[in-house]
PDB file of N, CA and C in Angstrom:
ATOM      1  N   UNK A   1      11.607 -69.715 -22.146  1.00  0.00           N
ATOM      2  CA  UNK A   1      10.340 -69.718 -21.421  1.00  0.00           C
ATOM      3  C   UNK A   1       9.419 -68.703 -22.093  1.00  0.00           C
ATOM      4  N   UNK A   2       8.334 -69.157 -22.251  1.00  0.00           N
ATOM      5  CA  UNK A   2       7.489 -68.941 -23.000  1.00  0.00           C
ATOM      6  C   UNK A   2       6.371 -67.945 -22.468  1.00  0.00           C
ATOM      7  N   UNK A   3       5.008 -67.577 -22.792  1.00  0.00           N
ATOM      8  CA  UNK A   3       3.869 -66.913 -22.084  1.00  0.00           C
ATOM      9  C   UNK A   3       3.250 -68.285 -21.257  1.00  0.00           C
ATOM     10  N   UNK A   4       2.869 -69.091 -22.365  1.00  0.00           N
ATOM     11  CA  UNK A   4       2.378 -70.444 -21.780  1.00  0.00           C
ATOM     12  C   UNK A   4       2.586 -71.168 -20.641  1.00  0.00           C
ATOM     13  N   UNK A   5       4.754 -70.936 -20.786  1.00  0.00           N
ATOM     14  CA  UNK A   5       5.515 -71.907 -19.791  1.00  0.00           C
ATOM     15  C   UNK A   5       4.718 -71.324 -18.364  1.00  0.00           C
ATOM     16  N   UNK A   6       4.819 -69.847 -18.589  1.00  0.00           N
ATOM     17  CA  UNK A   6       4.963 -68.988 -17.320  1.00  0.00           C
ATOM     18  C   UNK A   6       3.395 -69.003 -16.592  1.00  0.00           C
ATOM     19  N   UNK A   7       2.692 -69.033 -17.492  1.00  0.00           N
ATOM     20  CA  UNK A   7       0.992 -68.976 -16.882  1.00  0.00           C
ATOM     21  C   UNK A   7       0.931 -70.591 -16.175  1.00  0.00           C
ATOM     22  N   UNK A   8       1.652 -71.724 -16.924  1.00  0.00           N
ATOM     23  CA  UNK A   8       1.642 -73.129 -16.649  1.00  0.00           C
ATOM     24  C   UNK A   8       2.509 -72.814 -15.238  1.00  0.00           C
ATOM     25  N   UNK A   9       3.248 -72.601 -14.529  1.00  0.00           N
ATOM     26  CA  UNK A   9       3.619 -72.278 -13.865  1.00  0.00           C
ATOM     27  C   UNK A   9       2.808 -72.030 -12.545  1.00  0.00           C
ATOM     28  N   UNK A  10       2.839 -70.318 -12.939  1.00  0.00           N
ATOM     29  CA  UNK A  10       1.630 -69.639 -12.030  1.00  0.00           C
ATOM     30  C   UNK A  10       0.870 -70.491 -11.778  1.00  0.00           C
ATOM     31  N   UNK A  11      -0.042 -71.225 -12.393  1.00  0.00           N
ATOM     32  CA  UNK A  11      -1.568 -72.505 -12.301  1.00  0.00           C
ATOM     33  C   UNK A  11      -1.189 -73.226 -11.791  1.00  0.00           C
ATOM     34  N   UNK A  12       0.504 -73.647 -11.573  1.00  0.00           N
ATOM     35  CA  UNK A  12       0.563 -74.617 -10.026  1.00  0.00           C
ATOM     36  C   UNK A  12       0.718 -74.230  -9.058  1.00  0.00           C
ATOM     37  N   UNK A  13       1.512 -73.265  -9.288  1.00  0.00           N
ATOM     38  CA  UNK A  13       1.715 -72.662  -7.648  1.00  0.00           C
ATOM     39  C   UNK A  13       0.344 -71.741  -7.304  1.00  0.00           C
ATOM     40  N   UNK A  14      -0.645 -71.439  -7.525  1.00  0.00           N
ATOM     41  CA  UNK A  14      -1.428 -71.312  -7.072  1.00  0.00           C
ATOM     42  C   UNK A  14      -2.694 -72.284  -6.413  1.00  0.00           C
ATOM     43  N   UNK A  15      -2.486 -73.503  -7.608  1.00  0.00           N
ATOM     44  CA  UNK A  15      -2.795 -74.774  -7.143  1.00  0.00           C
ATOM     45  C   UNK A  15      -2.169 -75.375  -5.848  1.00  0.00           C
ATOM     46  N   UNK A  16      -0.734 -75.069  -5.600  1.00  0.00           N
ATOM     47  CA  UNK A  16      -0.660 -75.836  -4.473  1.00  0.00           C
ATOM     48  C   UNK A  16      -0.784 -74.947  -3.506  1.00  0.00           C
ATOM     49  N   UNK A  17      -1.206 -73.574  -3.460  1.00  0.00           N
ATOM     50  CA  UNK A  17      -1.454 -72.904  -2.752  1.00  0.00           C
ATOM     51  C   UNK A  17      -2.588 -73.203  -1.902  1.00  0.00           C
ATOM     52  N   UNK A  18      -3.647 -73.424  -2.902  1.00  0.00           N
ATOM     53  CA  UNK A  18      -4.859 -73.684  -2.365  1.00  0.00           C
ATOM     54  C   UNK A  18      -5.021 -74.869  -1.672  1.00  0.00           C
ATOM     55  N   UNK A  19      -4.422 -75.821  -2.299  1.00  0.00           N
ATOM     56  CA  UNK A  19      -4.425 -77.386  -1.668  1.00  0.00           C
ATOM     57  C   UNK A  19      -3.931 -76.961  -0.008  1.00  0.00           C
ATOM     58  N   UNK A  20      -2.618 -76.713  -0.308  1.00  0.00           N
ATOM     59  CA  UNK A  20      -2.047 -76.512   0.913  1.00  0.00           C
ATOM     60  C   UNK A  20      -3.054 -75.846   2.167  1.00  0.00           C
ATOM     61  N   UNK A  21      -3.263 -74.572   1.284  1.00  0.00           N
ATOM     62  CA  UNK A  21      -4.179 -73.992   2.949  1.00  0.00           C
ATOM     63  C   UNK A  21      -5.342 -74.488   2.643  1.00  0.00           C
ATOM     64  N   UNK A  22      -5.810 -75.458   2.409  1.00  0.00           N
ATOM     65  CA  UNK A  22      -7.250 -76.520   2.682  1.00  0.00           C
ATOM     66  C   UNK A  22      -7.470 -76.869   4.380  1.00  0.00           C
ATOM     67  N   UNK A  23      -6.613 -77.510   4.982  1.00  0.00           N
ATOM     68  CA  UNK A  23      -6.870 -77.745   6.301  1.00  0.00           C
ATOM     69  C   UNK A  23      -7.006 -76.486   6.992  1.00  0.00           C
ATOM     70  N   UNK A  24      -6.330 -75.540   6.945  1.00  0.00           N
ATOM     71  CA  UNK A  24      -6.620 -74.457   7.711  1.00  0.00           C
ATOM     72  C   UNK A  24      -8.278 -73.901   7.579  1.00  0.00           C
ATOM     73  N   UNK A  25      -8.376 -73.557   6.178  1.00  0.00           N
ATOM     74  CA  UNK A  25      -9.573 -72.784   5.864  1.00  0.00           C
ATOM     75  C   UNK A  25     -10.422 -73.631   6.358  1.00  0.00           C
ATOM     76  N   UNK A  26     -10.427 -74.839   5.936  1.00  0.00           N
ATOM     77  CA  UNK A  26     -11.640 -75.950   6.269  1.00  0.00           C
ATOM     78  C   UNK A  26     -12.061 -76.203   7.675  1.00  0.00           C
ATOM     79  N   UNK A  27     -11.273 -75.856   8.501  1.00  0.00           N
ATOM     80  CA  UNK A  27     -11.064 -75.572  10.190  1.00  0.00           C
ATOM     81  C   UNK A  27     -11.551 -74.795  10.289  1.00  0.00           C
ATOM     82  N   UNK A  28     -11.530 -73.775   9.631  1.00  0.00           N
ATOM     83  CA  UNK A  28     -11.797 -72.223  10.289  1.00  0.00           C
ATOM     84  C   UNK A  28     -13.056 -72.589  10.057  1.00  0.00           C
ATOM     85  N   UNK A  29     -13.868 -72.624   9.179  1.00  0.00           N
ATOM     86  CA  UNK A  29     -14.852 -72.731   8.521  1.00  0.00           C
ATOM     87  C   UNK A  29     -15.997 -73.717   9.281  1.00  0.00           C
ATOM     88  N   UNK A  30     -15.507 -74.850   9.652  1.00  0.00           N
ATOM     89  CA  UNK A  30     -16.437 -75.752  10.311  1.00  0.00           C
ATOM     90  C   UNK A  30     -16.433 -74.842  12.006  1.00  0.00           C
ATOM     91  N   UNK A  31     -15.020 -74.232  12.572  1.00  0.00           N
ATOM     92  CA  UNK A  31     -15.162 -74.048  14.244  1.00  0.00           C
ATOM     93  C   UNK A  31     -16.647 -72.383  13.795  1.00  0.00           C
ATOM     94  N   UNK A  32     -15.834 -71.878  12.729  1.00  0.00           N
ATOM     95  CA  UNK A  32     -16.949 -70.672  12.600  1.00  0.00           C
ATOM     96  C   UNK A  32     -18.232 -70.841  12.335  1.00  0.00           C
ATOM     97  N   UNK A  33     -18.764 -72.165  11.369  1.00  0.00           N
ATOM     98  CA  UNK A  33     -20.044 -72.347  11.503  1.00  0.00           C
ATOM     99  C   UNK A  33     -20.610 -73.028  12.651  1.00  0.00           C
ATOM    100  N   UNK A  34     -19.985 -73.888  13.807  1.00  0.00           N
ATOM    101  CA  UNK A  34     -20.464 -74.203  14.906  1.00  0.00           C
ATOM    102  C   UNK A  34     -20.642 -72.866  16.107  1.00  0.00           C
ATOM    103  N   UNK A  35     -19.664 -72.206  15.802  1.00  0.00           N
ATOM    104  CA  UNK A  35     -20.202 -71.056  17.429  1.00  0.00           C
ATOM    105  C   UNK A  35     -21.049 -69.744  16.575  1.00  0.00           C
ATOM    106  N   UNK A  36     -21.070 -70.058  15.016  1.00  0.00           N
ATOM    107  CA  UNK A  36     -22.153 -69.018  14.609  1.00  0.00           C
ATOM    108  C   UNK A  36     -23.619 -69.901  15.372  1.00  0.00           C
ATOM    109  N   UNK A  37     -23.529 -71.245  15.320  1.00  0.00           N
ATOM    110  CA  UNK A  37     -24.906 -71.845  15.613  1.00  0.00           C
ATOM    111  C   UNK A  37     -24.809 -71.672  17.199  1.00  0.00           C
ATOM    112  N   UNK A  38     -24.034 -72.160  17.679  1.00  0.00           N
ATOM    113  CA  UNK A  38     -23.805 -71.612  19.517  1.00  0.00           C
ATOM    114  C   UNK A  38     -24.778 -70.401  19.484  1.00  0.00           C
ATOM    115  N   UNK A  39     -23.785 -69.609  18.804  1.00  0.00           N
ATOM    116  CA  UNK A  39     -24.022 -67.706  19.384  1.00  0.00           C
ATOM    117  C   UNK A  39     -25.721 -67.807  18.812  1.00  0.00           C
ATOM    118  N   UNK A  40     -26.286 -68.336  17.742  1.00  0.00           N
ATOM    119  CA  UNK A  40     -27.452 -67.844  16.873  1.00  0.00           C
ATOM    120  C   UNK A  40     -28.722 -69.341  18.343  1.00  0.00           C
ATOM    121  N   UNK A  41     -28.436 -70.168  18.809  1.00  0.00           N
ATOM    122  CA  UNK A  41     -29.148 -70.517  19.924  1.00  0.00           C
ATOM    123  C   UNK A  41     -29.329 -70.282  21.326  1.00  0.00           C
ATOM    124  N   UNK A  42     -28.401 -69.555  21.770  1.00  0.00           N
ATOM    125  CA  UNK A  42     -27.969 -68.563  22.670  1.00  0.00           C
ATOM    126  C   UNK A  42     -27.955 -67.269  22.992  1.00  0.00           C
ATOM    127  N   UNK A  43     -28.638 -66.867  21.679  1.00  0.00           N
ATOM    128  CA  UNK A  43     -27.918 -65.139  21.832  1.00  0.00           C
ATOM    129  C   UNK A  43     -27.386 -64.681  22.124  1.00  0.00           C
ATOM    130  N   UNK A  44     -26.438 -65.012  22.122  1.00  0.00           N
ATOM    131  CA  UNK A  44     -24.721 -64.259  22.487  1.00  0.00           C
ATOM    132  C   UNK A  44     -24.556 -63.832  21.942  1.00  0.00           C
ATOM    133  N   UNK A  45     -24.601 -62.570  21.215  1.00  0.00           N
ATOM    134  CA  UNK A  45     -23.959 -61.823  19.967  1.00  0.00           C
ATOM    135  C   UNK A  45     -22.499 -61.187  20.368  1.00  0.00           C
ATOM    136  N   UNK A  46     -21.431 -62.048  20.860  1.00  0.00           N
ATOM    137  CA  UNK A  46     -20.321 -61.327  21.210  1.00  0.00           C
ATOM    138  C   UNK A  46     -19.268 -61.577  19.901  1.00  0.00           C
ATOM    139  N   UNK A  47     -18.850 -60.458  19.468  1.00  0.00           N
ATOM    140  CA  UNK A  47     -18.278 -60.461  18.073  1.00  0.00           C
ATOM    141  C   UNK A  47     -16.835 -60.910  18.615  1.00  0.00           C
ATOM    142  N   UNK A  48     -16.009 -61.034  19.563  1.00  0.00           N
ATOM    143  CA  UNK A  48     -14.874 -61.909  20.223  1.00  0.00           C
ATOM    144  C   UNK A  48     -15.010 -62.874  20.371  1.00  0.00           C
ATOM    145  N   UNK A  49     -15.911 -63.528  20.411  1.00  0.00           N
ATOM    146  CA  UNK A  49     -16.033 -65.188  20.910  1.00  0.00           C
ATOM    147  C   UNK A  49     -16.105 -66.006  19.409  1.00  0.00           C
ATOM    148  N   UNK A  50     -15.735 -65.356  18.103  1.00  0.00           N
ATOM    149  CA  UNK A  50     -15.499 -66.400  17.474  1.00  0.00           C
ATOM    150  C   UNK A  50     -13.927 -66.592  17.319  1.00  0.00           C
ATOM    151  N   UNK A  51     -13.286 -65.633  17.371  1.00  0.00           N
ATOM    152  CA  UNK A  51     -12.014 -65.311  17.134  1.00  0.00           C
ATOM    153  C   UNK A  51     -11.107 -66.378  17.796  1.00  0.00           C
ATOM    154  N   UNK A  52     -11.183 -66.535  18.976  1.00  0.00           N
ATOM    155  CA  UNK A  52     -10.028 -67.424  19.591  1.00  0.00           C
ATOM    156  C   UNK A  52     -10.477 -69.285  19.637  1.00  0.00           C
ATOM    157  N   UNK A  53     -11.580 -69.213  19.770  1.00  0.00           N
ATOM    158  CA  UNK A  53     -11.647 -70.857  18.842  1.00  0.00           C
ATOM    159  C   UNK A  53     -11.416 -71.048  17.445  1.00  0.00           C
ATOM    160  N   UNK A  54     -11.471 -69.907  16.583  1.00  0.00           N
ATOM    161  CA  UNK A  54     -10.923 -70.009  15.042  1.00  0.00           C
ATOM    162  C   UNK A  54      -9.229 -70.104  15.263  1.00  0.00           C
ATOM    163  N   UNK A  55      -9.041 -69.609  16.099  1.00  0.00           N
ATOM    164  CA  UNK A  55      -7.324 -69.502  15.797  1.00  0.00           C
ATOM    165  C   UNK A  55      -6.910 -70.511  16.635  1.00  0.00           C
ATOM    166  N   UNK A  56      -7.252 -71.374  17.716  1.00  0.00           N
ATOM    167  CA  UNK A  56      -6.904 -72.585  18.407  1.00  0.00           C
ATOM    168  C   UNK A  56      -7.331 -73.387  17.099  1.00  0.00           C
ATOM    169  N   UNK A  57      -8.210 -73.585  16.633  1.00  0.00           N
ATOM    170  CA  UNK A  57      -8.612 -74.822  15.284  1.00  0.00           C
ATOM    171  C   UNK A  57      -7.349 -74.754  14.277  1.00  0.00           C
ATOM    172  N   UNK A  58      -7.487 -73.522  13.834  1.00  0.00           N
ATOM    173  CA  UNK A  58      -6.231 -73.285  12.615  1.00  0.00           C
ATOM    174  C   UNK A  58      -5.172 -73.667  13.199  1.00  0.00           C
ATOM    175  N   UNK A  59      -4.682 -73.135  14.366  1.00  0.00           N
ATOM    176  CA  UNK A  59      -3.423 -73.676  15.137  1.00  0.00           C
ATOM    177  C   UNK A  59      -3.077 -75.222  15.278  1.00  0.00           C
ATOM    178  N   UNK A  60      -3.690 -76.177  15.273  1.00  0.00           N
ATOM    179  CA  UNK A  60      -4.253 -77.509  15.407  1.00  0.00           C
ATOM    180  C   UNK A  60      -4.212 -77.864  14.272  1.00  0.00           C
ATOM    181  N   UNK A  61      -4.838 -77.475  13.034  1.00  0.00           N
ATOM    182  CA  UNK A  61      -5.257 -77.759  12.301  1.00  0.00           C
ATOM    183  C   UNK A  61      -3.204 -77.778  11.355  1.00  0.00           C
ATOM    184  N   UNK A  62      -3.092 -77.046  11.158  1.00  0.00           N
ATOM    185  CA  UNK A  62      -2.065 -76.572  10.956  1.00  0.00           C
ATOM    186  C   UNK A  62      -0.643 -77.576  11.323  1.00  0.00           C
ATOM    187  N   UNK A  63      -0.797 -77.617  12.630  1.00  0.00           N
ATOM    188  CA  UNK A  63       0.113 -78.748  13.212  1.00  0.00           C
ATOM    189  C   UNK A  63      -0.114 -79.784  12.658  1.00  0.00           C
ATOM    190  N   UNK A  64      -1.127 -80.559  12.818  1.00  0.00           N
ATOM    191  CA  UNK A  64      -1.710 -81.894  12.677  1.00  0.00           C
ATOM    192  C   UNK A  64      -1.529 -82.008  11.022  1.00  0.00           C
ATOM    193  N   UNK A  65      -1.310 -80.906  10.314  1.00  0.00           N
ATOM    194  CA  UNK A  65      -1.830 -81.246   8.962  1.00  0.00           C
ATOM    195  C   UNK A  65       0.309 -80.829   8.066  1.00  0.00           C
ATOM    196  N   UNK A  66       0.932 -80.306   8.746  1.00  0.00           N
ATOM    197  CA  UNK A  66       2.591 -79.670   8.482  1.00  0.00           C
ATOM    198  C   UNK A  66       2.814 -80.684   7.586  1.00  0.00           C
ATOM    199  N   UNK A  67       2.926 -81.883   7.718  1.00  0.00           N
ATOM    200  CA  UNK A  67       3.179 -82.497   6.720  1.00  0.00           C
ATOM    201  C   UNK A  67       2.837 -82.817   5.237  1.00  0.00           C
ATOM    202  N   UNK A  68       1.886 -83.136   5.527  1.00  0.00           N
ATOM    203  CA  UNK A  68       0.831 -82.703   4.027  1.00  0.00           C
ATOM    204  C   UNK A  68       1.434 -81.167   3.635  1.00  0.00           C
ATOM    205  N   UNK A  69       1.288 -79.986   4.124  1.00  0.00           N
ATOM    206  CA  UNK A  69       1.699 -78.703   3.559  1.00  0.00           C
ATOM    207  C   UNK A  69       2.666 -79.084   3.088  1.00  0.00           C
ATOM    208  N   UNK A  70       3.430 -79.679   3.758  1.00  0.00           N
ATOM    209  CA  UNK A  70       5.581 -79.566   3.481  1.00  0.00           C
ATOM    210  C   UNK A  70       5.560 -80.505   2.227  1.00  0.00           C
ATOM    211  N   UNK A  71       4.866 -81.452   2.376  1.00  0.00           N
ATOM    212  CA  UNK A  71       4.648 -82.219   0.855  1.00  0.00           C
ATOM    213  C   UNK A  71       4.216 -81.359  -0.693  1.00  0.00           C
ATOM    214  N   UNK A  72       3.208 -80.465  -0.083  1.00  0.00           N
ATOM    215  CA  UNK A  72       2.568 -79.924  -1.506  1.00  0.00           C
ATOM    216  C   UNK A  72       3.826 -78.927  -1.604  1.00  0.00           C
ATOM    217  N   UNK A  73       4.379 -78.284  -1.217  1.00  0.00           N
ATOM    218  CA  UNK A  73       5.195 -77.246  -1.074  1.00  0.00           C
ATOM    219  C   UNK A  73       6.298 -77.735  -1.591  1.00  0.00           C
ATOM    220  N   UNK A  74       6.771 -78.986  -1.045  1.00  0.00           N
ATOM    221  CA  UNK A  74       8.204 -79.570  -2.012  1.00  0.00           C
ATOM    222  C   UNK A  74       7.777 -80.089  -3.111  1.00  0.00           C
ATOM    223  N   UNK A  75       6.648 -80.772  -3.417  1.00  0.00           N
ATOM    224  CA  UNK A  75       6.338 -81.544  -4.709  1.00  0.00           C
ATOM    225  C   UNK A  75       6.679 -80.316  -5.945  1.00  0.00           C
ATOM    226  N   UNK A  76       5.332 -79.097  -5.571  1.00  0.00           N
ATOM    227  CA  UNK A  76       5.590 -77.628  -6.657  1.00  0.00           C
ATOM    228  C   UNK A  76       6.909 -76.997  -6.363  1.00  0.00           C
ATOM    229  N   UNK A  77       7.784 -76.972  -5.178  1.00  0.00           N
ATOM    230  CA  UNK A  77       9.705 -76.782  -5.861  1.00  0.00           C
ATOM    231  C   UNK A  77      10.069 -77.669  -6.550  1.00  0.00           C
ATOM    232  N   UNK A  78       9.776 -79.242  -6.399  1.00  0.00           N
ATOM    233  CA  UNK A  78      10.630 -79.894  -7.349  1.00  0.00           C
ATOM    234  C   UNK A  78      10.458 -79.870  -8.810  1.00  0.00           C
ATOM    235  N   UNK A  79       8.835 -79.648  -9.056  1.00  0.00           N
ATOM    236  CA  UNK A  79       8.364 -79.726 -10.375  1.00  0.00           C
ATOM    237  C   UNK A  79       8.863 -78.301 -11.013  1.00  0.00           C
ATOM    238  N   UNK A  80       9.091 -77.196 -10.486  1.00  0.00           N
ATOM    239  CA  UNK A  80       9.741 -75.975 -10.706  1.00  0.00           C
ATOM    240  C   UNK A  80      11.118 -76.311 -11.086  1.00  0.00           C
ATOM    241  N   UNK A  81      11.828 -76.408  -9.837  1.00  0.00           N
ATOM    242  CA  UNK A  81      13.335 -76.905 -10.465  1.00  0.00           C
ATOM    243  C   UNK A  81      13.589 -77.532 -11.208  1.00  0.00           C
ATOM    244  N   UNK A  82      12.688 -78.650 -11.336  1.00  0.00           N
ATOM    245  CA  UNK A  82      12.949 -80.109 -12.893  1.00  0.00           C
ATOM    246  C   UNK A  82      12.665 -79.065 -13.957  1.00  0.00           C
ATOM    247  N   UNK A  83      12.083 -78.054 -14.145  1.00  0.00           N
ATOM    248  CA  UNK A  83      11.868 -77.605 -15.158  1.00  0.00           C
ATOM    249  C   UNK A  83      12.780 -76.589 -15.852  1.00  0.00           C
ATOM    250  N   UNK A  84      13.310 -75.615 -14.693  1.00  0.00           N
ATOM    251  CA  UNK A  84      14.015 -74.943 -14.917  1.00  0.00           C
ATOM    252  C   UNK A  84      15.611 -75.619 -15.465  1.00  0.00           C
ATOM    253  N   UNK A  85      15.866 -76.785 -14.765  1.00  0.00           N
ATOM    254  CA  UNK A  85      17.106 -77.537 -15.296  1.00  0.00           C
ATOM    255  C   UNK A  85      16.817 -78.320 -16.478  1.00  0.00           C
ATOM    256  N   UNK A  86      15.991 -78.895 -16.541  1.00  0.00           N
ATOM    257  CA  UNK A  86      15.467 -79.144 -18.237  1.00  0.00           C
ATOM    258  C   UNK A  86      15.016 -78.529 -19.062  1.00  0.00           C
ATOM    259  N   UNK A  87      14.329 -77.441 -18.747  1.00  0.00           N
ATOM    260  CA  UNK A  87      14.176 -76.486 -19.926  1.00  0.00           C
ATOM    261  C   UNK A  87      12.398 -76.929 -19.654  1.00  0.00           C
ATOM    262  N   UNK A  88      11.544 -75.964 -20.556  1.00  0.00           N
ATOM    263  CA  UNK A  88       9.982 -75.840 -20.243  1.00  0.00           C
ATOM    264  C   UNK A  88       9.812 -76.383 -21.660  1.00  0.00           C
ATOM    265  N   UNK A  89       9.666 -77.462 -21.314  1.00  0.00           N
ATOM    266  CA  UNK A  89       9.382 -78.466 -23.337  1.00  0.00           C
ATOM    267  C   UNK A  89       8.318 -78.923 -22.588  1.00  0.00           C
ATOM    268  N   UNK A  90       8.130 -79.964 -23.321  1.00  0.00           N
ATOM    269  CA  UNK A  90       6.489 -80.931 -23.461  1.00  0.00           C
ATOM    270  C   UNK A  90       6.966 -82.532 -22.674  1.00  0.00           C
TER     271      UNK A  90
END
């Protein structure tokens, strides 16, 4: 194993890192830009009231989405292990 093998590596598992937490972030992100617009037509400036609809969404989000994660997560072990038992060639 090489510098290459090892950076080729790293660049997936960070890849499926990101894939993976896509539903979460993307949750967080849409419940946080809706009660920023709530709080910003309302004036509510309560710095708690975004917190627990972000973490019910992610929570949800999360569930609804386990499978997809458990997929990206086994696909980058298997492509790891195939490699390590074959060796890091072309």
């Amino acid at each position: 194993m090489n510098e290459a093998d090892a950076l080729e590596l790293m660049r997936a598992a960070m890849w499926a890192v990101i894939v993976a937490s896509g539903p979460a972030v993307g949750a967080a992100m849409i419940v946080g830009l809706i009660v920023a617009l709530f709080q910003a037509l309302t004036q509510i400036q309560e710095s708690t009231l975004t917190f627990v609809p972000k973490i019910i969404a992610v929570f949800l989000s999360l569930m609804a989405a386990a499978p997809f994660i458990g997929g990206q997560v086994f696909a980058f072990s298997e492509q790891a292990f195939a490699r390590i038992a074959h060796g890091f060639g072309p």
